[in-house]
Every structure is written in C-alpha cells, then in structure tokens.
C-alpha atoms as a PDB file:
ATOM      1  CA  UNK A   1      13.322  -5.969   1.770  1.00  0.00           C
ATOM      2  CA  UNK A   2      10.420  -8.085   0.481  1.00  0.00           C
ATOM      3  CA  UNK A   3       7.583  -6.488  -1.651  1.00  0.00           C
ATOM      4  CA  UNK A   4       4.943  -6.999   0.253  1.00  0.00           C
ATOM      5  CA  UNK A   5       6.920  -5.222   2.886  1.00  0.00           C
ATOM      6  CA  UNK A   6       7.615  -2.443   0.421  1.00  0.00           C
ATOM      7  CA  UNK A   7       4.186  -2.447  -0.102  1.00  0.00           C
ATOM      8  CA  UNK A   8       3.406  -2.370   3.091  1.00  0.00           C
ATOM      9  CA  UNK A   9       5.503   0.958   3.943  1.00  0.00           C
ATOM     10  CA  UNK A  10       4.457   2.794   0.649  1.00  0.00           C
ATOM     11  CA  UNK A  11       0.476   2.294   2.299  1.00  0.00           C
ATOM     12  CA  UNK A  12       1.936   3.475   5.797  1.00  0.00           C
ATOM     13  CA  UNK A  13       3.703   6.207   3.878  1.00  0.00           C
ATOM     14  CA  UNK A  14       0.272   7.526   2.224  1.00  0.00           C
ATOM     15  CA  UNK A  15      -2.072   7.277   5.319  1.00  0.00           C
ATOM     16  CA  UNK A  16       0.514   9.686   6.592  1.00  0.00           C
ATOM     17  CA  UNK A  17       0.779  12.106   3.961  1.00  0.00           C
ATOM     18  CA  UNK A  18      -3.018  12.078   3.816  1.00  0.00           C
ATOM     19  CA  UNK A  19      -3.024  12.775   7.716  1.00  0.00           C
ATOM     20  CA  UNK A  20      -5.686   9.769   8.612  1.00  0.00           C
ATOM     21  CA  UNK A  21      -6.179   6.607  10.630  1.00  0.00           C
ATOM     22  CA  UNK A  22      -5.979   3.154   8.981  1.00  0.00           C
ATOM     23  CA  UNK A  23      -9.885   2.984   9.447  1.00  0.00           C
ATOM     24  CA  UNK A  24     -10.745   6.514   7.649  1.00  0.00           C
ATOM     25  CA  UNK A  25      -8.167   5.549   4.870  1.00  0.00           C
ATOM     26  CA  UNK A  26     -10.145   2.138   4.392  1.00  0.00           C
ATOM     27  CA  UNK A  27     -13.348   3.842   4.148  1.00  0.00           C
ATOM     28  CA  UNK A  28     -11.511   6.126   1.678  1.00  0.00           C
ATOM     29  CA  UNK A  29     -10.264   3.753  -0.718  1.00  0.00           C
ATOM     30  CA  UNK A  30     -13.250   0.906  -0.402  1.00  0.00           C
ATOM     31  CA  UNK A  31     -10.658  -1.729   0.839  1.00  0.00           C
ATOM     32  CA  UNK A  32     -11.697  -3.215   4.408  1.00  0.00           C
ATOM     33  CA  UNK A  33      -9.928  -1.991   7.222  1.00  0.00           C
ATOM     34  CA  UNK A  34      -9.059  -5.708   7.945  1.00  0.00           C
ATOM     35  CA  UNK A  35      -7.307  -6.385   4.714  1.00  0.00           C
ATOM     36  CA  UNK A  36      -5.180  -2.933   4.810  1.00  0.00           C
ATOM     37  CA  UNK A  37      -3.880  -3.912   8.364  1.00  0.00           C
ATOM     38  CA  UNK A  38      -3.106  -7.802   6.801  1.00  0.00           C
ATOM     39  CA  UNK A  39      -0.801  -6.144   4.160  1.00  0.00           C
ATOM     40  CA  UNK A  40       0.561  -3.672   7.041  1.00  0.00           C
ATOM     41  CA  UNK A  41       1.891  -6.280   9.035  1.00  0.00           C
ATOM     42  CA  UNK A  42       2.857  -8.638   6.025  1.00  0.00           C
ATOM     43  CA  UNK A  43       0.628 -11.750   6.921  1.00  0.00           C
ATOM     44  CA  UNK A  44       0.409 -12.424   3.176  1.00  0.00           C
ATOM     45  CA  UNK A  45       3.421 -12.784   1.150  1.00  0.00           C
ATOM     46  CA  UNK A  46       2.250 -11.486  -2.277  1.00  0.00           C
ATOM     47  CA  UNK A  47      -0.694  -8.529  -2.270  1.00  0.00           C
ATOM     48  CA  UNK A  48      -3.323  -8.389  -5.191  1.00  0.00           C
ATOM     49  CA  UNK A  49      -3.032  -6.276  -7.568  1.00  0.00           C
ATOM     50  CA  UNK A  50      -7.033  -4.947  -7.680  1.00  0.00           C
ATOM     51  CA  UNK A  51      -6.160  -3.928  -3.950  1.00  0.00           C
ATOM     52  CA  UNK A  52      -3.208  -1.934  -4.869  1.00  0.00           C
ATOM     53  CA  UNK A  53      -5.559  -0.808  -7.651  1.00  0.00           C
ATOM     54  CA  UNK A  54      -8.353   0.073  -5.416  1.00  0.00           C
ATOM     55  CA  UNK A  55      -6.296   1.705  -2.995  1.00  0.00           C
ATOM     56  CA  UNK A  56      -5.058   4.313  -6.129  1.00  0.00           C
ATOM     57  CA  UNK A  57      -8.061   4.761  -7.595  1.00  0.00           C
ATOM     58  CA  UNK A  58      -9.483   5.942  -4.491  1.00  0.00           C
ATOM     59  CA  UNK A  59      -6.556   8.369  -3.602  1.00  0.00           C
ATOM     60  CA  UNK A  60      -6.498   9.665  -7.492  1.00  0.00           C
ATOM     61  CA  UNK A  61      -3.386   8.413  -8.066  1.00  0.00           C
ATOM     62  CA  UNK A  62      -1.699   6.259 -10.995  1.00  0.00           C
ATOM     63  CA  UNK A  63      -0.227   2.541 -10.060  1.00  0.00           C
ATOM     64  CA  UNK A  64       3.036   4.194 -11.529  1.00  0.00           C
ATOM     65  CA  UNK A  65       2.598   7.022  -9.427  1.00  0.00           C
ATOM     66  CA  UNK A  66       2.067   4.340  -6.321  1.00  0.00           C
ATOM     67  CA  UNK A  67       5.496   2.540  -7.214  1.00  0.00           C
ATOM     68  CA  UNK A  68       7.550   5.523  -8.209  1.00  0.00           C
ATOM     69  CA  UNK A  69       9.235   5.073  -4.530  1.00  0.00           C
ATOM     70  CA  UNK A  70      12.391   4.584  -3.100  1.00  0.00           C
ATOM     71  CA  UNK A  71      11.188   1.476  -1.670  1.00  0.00           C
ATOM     72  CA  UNK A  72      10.751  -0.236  -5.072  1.00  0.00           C
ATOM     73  CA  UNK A  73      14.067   0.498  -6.149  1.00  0.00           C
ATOM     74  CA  UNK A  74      15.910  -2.915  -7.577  1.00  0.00           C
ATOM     75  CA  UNK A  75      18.586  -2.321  -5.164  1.00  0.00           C
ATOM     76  CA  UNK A  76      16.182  -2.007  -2.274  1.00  0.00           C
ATOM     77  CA  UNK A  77      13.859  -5.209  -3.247  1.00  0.00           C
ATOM     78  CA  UNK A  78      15.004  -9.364  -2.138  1.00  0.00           C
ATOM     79  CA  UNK A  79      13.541 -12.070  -3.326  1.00  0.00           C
END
C-alpha cells in the first residue's frame, strides 16, 4: 500500500481505539475536521509531517510510537 494510505488507516485505527467520531478526534488533536477526512480518503498523496505531529501531540503519543505499526512495515509499503 501507499503511505498516505498507511497513514490513513493508522488515524482510522486511533479514532477507534480512542472510541470517538472523526469530528471529536479533530477537536482533540487541533487538526480541522476537514483536513483529517482529506488524509482518510487519500486526496493528497504525501501528508505533512506537523499534522502527523499535531495529531500525536494531542493524543500524548511519540511519532515513533505513531509508526510503530504493522502498516509501516517495508514489506507492507509501495512506492
């Protein structure tokens, strides 16, 4: 799969664990509710950084705790 897809699952993955909607997780993290559902359905191919950033800071979570996931395994990722 793609990154920003991996991406993409890793953020459905943690709204889930954290039991909420994609508008309370938004409000959560700081990141608008518009850009969250742009990286859910991959309209962008790459994904910033800061938001990735934003989106652990407000969870209280490393970026290494973020990517330590199955779905950024070399095996799993395509160009």
């Amino acid at each position: 799969m793609k990154l920003n897809k991996a991406i993409s699952l890793r953020i459905e993955e943690i709204v889930k664990e954290k039991n909420m909607t994609l508008n309370a997780f938004s409000k959560l993290v700081g990141v608008p509710n518009s850009t969250l559902d742009d990286i859910i359905k991959c309209k962008n191919e790459t994904v910033k950084v800061r938001i990735i950033f934003e989106i652990t800071q407000g969870i209280n979570i490393s970026l290494g705790e973020f990517f330590d996931s199955p779905y950024f395994d070399k095996e799993s990722l395509i160009d």
